[in-house]
C-alpha atoms as a PDB file:
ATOM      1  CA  UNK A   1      24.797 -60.687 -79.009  1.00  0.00           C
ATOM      2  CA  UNK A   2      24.818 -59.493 -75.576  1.00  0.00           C
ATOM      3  CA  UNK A   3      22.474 -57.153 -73.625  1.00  0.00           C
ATOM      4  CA  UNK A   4      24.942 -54.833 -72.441  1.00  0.00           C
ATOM      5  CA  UNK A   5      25.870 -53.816 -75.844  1.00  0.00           C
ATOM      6  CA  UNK A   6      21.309 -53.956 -76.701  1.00  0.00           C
ATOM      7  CA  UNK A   7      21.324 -51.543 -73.915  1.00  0.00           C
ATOM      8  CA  UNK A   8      24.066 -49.671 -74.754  1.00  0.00           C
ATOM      9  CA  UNK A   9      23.371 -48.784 -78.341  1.00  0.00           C
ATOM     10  CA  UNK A  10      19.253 -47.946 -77.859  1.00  0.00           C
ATOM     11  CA  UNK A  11      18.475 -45.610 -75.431  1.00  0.00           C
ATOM     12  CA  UNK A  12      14.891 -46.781 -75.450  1.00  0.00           C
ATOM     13  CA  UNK A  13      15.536 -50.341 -74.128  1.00  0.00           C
ATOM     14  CA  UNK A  14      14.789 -50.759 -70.785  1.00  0.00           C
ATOM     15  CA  UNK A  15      17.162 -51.119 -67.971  1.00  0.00           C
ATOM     16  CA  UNK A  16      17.985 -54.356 -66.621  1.00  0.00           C
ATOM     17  CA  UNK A  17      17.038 -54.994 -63.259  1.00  0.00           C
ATOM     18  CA  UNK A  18      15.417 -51.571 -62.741  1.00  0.00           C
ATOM     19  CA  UNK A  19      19.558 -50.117 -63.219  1.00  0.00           C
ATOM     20  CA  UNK A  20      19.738 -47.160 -64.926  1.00  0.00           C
ATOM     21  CA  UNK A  21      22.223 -46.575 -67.781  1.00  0.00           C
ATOM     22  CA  UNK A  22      24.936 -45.127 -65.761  1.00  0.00           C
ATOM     23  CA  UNK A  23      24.689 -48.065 -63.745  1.00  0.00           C
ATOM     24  CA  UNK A  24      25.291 -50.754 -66.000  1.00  0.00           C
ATOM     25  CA  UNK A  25      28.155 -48.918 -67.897  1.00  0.00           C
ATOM     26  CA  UNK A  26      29.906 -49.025 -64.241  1.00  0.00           C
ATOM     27  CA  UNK A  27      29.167 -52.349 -63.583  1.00  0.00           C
ATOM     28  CA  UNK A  28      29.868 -54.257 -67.194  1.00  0.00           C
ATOM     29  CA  UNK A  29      32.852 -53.426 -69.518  1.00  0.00           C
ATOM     30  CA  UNK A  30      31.666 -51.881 -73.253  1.00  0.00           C
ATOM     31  CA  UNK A  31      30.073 -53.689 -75.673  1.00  0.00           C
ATOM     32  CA  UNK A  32      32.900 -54.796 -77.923  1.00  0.00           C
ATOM     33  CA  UNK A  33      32.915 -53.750 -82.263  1.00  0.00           C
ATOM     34  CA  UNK A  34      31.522 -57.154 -83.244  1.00  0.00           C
ATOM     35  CA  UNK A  35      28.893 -56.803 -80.713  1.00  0.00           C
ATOM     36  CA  UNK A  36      27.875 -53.233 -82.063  1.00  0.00           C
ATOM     37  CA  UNK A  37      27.820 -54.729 -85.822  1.00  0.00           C
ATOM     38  CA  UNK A  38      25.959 -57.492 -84.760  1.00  0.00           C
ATOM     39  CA  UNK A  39      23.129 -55.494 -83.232  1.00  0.00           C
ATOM     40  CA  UNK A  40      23.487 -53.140 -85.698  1.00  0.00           C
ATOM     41  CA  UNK A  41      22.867 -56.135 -88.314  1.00  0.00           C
ATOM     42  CA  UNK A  42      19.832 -57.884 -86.329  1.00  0.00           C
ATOM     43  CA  UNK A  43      18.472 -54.071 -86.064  1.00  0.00           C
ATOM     44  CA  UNK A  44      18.498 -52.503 -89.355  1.00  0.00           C
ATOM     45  CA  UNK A  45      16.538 -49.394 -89.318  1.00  0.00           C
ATOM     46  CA  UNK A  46      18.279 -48.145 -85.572  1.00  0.00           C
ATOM     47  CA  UNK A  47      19.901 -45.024 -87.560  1.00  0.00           C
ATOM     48  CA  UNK A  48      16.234 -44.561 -88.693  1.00  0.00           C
ATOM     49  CA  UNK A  49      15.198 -44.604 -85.284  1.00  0.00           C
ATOM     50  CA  UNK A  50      17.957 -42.149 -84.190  1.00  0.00           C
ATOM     51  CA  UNK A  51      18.494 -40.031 -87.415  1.00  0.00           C
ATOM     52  CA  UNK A  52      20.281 -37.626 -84.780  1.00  0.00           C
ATOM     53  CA  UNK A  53      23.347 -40.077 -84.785  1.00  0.00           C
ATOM     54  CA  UNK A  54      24.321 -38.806 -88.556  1.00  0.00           C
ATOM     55  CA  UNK A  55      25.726 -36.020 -87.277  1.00  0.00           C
ATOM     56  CA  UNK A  56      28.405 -37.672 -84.967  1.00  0.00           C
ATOM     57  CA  UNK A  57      29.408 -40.413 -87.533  1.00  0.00           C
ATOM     58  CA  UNK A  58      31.894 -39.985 -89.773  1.00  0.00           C
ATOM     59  CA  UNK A  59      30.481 -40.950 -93.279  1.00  0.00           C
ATOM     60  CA  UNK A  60      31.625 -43.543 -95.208  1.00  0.00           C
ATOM     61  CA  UNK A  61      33.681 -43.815 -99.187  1.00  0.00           C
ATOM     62  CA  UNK A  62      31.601 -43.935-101.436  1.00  0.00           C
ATOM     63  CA  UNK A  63      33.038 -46.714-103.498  1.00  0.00           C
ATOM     64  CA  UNK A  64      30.249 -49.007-104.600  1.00  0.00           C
ATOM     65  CA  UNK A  65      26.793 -50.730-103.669  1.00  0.00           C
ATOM     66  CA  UNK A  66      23.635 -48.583-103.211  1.00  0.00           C
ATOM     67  CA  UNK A  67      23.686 -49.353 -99.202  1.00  0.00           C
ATOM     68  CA  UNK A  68      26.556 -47.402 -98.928  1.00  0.00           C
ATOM     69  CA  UNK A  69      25.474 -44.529-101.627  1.00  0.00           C
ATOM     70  CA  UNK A  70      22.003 -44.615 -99.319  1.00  0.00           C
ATOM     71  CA  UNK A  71      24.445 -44.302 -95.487  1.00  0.00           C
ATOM     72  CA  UNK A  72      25.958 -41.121 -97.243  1.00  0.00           C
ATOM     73  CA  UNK A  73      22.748 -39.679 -98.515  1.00  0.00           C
ATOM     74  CA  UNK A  74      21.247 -39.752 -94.634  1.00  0.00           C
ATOM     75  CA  UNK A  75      24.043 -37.930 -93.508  1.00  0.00           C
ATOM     76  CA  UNK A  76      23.499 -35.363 -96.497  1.00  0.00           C
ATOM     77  CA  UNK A  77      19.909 -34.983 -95.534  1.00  0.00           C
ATOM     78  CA  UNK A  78      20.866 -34.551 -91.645  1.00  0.00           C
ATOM     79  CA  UNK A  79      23.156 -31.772 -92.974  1.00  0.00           C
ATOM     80  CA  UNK A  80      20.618 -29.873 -95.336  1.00  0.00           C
ATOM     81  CA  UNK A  81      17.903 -29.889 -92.667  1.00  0.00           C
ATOM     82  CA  UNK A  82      20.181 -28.539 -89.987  1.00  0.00           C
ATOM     83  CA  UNK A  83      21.170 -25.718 -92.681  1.00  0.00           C
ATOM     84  CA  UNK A  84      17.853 -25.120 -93.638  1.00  0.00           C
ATOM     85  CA  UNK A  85      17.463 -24.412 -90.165  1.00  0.00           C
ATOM     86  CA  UNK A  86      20.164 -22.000 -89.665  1.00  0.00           C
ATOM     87  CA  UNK A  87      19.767 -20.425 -92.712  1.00  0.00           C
ATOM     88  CA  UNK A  88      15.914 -19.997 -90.990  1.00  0.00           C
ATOM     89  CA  UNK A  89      16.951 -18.300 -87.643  1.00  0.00           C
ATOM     90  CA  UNK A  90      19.278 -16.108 -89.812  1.00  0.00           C
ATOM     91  CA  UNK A  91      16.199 -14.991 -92.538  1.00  0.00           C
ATOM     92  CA  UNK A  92      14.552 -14.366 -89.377  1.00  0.00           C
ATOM     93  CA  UNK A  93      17.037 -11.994 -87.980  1.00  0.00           C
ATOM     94  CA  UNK A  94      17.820  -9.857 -90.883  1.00  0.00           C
ATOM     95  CA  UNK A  95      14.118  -9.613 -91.234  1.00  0.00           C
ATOM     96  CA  UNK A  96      13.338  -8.389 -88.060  1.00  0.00           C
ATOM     97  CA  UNK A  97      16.375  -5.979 -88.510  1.00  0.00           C
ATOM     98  CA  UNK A  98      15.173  -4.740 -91.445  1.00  0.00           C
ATOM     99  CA  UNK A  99      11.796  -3.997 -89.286  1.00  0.00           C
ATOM    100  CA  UNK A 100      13.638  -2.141 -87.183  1.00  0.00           C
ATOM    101  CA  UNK A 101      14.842   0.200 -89.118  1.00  0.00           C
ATOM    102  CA  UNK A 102      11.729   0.691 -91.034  1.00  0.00           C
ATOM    103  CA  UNK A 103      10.238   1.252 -87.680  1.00  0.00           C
ATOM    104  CA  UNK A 104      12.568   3.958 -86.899  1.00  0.00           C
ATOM    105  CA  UNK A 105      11.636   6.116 -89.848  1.00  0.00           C
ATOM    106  CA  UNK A 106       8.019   5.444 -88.864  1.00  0.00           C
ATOM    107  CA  UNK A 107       8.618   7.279 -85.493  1.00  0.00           C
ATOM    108  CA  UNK A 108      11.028   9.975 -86.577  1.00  0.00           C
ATOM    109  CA  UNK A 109       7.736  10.866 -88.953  1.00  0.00           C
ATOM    110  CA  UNK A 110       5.488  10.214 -86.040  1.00  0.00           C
ATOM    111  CA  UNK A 111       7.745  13.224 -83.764  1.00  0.00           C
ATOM    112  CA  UNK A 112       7.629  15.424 -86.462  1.00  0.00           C
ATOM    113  CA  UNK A 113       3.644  14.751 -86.330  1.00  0.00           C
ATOM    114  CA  UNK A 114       3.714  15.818 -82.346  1.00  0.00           C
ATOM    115  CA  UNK A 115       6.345  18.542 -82.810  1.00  0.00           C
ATOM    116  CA  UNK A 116       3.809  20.423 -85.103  1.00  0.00           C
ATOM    117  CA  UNK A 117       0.661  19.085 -83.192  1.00  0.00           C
ATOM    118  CA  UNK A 118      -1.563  21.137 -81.516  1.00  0.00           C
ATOM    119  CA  UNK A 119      -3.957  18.629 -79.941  1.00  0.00           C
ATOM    120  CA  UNK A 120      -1.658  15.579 -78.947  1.00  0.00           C
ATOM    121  CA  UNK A 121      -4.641  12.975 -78.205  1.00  0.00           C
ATOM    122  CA  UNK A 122      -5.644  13.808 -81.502  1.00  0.00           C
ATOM    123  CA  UNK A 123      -2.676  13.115 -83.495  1.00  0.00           C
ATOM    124  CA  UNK A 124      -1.945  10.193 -81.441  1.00  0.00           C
ATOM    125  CA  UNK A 125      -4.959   8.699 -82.335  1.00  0.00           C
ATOM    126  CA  UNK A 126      -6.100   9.790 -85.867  1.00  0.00           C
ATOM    127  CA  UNK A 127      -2.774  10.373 -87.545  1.00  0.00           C
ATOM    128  CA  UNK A 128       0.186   8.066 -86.161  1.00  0.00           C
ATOM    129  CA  UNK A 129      -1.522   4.624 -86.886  1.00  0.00           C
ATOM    130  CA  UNK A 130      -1.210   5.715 -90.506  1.00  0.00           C
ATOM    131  CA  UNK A 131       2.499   6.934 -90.024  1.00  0.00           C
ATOM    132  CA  UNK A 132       3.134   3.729 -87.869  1.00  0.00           C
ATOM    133  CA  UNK A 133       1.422   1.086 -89.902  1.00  0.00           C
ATOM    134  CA  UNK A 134      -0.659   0.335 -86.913  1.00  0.00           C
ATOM    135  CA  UNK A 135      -4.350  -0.201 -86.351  1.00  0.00           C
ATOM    136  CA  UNK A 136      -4.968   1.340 -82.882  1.00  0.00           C
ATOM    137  CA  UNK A 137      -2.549   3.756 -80.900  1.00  0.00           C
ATOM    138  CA  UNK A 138      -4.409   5.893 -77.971  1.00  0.00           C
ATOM    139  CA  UNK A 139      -3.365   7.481 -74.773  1.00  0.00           C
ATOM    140  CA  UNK A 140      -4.711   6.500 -71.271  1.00  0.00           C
ATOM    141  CA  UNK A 141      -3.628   7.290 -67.896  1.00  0.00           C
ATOM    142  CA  UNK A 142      -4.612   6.379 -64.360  1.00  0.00           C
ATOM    143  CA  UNK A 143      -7.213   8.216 -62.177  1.00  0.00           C
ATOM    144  CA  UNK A 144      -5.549  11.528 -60.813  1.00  0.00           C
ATOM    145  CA  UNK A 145      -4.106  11.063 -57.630  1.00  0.00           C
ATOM    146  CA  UNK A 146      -3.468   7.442 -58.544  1.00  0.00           C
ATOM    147  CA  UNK A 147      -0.170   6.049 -56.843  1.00  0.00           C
ATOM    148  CA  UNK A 148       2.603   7.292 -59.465  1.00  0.00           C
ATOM    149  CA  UNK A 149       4.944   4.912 -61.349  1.00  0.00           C
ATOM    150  CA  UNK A 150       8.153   6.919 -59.609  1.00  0.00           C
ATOM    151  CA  UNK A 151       8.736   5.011 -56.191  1.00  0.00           C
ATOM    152  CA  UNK A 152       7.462   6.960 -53.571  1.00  0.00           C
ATOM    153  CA  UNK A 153       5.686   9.648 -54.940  1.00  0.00           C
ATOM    154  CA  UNK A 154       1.757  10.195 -55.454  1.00  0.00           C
ATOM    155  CA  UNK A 155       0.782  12.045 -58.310  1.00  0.00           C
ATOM    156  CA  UNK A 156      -0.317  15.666 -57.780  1.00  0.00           C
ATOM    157  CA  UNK A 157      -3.774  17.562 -58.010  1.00  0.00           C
ATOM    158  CA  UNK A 158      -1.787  19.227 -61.168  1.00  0.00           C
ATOM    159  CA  UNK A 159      -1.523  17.347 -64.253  1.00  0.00           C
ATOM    160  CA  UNK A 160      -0.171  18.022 -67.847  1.00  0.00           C
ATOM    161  CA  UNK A 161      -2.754  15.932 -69.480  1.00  0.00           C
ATOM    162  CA  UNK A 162      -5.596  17.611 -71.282  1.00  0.00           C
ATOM    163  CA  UNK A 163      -8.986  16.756 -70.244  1.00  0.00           C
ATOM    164  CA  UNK A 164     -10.499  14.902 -73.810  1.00  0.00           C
ATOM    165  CA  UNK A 165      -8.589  12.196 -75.666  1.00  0.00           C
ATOM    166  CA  UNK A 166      -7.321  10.268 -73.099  1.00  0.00           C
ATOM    167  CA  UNK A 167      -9.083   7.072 -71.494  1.00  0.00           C
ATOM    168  CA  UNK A 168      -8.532   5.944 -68.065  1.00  0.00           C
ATOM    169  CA  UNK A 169      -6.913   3.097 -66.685  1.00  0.00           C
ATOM    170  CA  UNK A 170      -7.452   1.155 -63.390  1.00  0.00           C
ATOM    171  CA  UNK A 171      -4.697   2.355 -60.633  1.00  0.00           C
ATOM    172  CA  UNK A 172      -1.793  -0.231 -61.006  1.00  0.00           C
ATOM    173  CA  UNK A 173      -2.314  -0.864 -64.703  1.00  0.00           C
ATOM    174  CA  UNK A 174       0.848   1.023 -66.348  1.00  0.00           C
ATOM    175  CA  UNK A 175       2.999  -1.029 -64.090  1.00  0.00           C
ATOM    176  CA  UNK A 176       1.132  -4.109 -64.322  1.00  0.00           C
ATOM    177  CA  UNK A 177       1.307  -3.701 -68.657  1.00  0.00           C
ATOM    178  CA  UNK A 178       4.762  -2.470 -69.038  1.00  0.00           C
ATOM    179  CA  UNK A 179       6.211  -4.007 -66.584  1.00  0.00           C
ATOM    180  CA  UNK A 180       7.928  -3.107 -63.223  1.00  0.00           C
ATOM    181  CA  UNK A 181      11.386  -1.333 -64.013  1.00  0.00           C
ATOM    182  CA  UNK A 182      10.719  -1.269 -68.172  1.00  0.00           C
ATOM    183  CA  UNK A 183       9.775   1.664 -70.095  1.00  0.00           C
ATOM    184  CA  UNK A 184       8.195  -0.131 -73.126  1.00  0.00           C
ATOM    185  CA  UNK A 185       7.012  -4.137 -74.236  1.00  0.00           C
ATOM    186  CA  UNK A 186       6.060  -5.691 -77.361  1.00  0.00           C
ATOM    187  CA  UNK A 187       3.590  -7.959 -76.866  1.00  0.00           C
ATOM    188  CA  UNK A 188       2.642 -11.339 -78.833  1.00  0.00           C
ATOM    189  CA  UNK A 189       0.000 -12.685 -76.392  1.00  0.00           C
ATOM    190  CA  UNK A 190      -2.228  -9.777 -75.948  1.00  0.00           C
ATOM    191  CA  UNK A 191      -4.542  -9.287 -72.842  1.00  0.00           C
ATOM    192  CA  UNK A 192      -6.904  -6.652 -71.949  1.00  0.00           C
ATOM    193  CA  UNK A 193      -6.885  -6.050 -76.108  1.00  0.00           C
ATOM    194  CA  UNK A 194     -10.910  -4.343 -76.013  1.00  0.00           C
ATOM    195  CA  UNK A 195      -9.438  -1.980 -73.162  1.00  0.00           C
ATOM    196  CA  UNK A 196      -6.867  -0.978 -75.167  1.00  0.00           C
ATOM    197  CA  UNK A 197      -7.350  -0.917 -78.743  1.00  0.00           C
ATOM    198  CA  UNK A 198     -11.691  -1.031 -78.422  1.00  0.00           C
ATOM    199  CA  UNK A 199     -12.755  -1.787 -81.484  1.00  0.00           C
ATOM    200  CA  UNK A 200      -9.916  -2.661 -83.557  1.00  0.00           C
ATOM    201  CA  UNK A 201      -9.056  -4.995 -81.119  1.00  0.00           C
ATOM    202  CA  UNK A 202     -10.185  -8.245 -83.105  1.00  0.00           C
ATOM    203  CA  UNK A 203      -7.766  -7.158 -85.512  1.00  0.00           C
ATOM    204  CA  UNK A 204      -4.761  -6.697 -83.588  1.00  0.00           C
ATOM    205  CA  UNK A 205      -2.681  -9.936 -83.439  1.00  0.00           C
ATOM    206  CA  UNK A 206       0.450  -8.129 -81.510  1.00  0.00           C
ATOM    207  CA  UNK A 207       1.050  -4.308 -79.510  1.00  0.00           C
ATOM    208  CA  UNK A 208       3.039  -2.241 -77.986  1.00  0.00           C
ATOM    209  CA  UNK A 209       2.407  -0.512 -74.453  1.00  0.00           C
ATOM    210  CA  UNK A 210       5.533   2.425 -73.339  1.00  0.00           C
ATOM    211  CA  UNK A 211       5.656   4.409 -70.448  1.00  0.00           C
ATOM    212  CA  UNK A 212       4.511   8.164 -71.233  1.00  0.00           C
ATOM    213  CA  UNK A 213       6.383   9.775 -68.401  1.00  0.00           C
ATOM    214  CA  UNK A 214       5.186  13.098 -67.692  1.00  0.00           C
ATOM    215  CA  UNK A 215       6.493  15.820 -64.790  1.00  0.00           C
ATOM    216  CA  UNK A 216       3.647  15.676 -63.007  1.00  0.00           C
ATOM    217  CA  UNK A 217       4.203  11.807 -62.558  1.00  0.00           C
ATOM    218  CA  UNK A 218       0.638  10.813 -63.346  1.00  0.00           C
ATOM    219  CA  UNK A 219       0.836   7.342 -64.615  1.00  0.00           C
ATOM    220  CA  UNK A 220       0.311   7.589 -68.301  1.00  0.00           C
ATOM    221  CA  UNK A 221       0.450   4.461 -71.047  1.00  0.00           C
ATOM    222  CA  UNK A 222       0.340   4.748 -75.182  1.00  0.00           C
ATOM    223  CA  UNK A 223      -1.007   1.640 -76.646  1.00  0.00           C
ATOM    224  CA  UNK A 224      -0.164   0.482 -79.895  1.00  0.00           C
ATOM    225  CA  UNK A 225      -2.174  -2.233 -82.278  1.00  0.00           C
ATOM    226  CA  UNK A 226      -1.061  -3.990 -85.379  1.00  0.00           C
ATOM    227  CA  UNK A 227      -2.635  -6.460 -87.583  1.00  0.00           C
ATOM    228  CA  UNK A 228       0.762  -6.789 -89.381  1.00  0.00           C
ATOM    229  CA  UNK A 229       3.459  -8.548 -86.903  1.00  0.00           C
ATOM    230  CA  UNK A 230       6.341  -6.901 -88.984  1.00  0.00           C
ATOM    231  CA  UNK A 231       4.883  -3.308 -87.783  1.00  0.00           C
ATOM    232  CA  UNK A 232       5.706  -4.177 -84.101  1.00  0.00           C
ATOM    233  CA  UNK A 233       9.045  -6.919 -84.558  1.00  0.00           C
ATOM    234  CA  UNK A 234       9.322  -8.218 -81.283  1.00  0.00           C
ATOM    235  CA  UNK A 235      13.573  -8.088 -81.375  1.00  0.00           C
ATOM    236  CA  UNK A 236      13.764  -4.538 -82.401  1.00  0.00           C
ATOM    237  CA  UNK A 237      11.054  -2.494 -81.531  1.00  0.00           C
ATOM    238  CA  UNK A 238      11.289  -2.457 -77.690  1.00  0.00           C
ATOM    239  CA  UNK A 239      14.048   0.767 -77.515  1.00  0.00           C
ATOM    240  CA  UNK A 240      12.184   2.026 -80.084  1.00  0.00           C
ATOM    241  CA  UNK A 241       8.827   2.830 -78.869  1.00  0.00           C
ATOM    242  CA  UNK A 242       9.926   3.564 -75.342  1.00  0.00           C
ATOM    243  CA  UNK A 243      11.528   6.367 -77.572  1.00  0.00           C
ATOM    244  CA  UNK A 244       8.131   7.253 -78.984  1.00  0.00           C
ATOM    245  CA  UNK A 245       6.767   7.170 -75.583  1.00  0.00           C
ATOM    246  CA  UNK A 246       9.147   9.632 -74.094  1.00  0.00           C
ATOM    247  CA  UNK A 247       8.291  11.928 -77.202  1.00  0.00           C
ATOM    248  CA  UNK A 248       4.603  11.411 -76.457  1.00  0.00           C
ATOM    249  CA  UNK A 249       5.257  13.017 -73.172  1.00  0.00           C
ATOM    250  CA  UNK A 250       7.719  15.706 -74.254  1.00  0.00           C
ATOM    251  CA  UNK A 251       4.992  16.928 -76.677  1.00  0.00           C
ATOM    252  CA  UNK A 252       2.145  17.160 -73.873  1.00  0.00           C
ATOM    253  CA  UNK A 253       4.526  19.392 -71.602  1.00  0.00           C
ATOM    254  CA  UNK A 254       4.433  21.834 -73.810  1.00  0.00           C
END
């Protein structure tokens, strides 16, 4: 048994003479078919090792002796676990579709909530976390006079926001939470969560932040807070709540 075929058949074994594999493929021929069985034979459990391999081997007959009914069942296993897998990311995907459109009900109940509203801090904050499945969603908005989100404006003395019901952000924040150039995020790693959901905050394990973008270009968030990751599913939900934002602002224009 040579080293070049050692080296050529475990990728852990080290190079020889500090040569990496490329190398030593360029400067000896290939290990030659009795080579491989013979390391194969003096290293039984390499396909344990490398499990991977199963996939690019093409499996044996199965016509007798348990060593070759145990080669085929590896392969089988490799096979299963790489369907399991798929079969995973698609579960996944029609759940988080599903979501989706359970979300968009939610909100099409939620604008029906702020067409009829006649206080819209109010019914942002006591009555859509029921119609949302949410724990938290409030209003805030930067100090007036506050540099606006719209590039090169400043937000006027005149503002459509009421004066109770909405809490106040640091200048820079909207931008800083949505995100420059986005009108909505879902979040999974929450910061600032006490800012923005106060005291169900502890309970909140992902939100939602959209743009509320009013006339008078005062810089104006809505925060939501769920416990329930489903609520807020972080492939479908983004459109949808910078919908819900825009309908937020609609309704305080009025």
């Amino acid at each position: 048994m040579t080293s070049n075929a050692a080296t050529s058949l475990d990728p852990a074994a080290p190079a020889a003479g500090g040569l990496s594999t490329a190398a030593q493929a360029a400067a000896g021929p290939a290990p030659t078919a009795e080579e491989v069985a013979a390391y194969l034979r003096d290293h039984p459990d390499f396909l344990v090792r490398h499990p991977d391999l199963y996939r690019a081997l093409v499996p044996p007959r199965r016509l007798h002796g348990e060593n070759l009914a145990d080669h085929m069942a590896a392969m089988v296993a490799a096979e299963r676990a790489r369907t399991r897998q798929l079969e995973a990311e698609v579960q996944a995907a029609i759940d988080d579709g599903r979501a989706g459109a359970a979300l968009v009900l939610r909100v099409r109940l939620a604008v029906l909530a702020l067409m009829r509203s006649r206080d819209i801090p109010e019914t942002v904050s006591q009555e859509l976390p029921a119609l949302l499945r949410v724990e938290s969603c409030a209003l805030f908005a930067e100090p007036a006079g506050a540099p606006s989100f719209l590039p090169g404006r400043r937000a006027p003395a005149e503002t459509s926001l009421p004066r109770h019901g909405v809490r106040l952000l640091p200048p820079g924040s909207v931008t800083r939470l949505v995100g420059r150039g986005r009108d909505a995020r879902v979040r999974t790693e929450i910061t600032e969560a006490e800012l923005l959901h106060a005291e169900a905050a502890p309970l909140v394990t992902r939100d939602a932040v959209a743009r509320v973008p009013l006339w008078c270009g005062t810089p104006c968030l809505l925060a939501l807070g769920a416990r329930d990751a489903a609520a807020l599913p972080a492939r479908q939900a983004v459109t949808t709540i910078a919908f819900l934002g825009r309908a937020v602002a609609a309704a305080l224009s009025r």
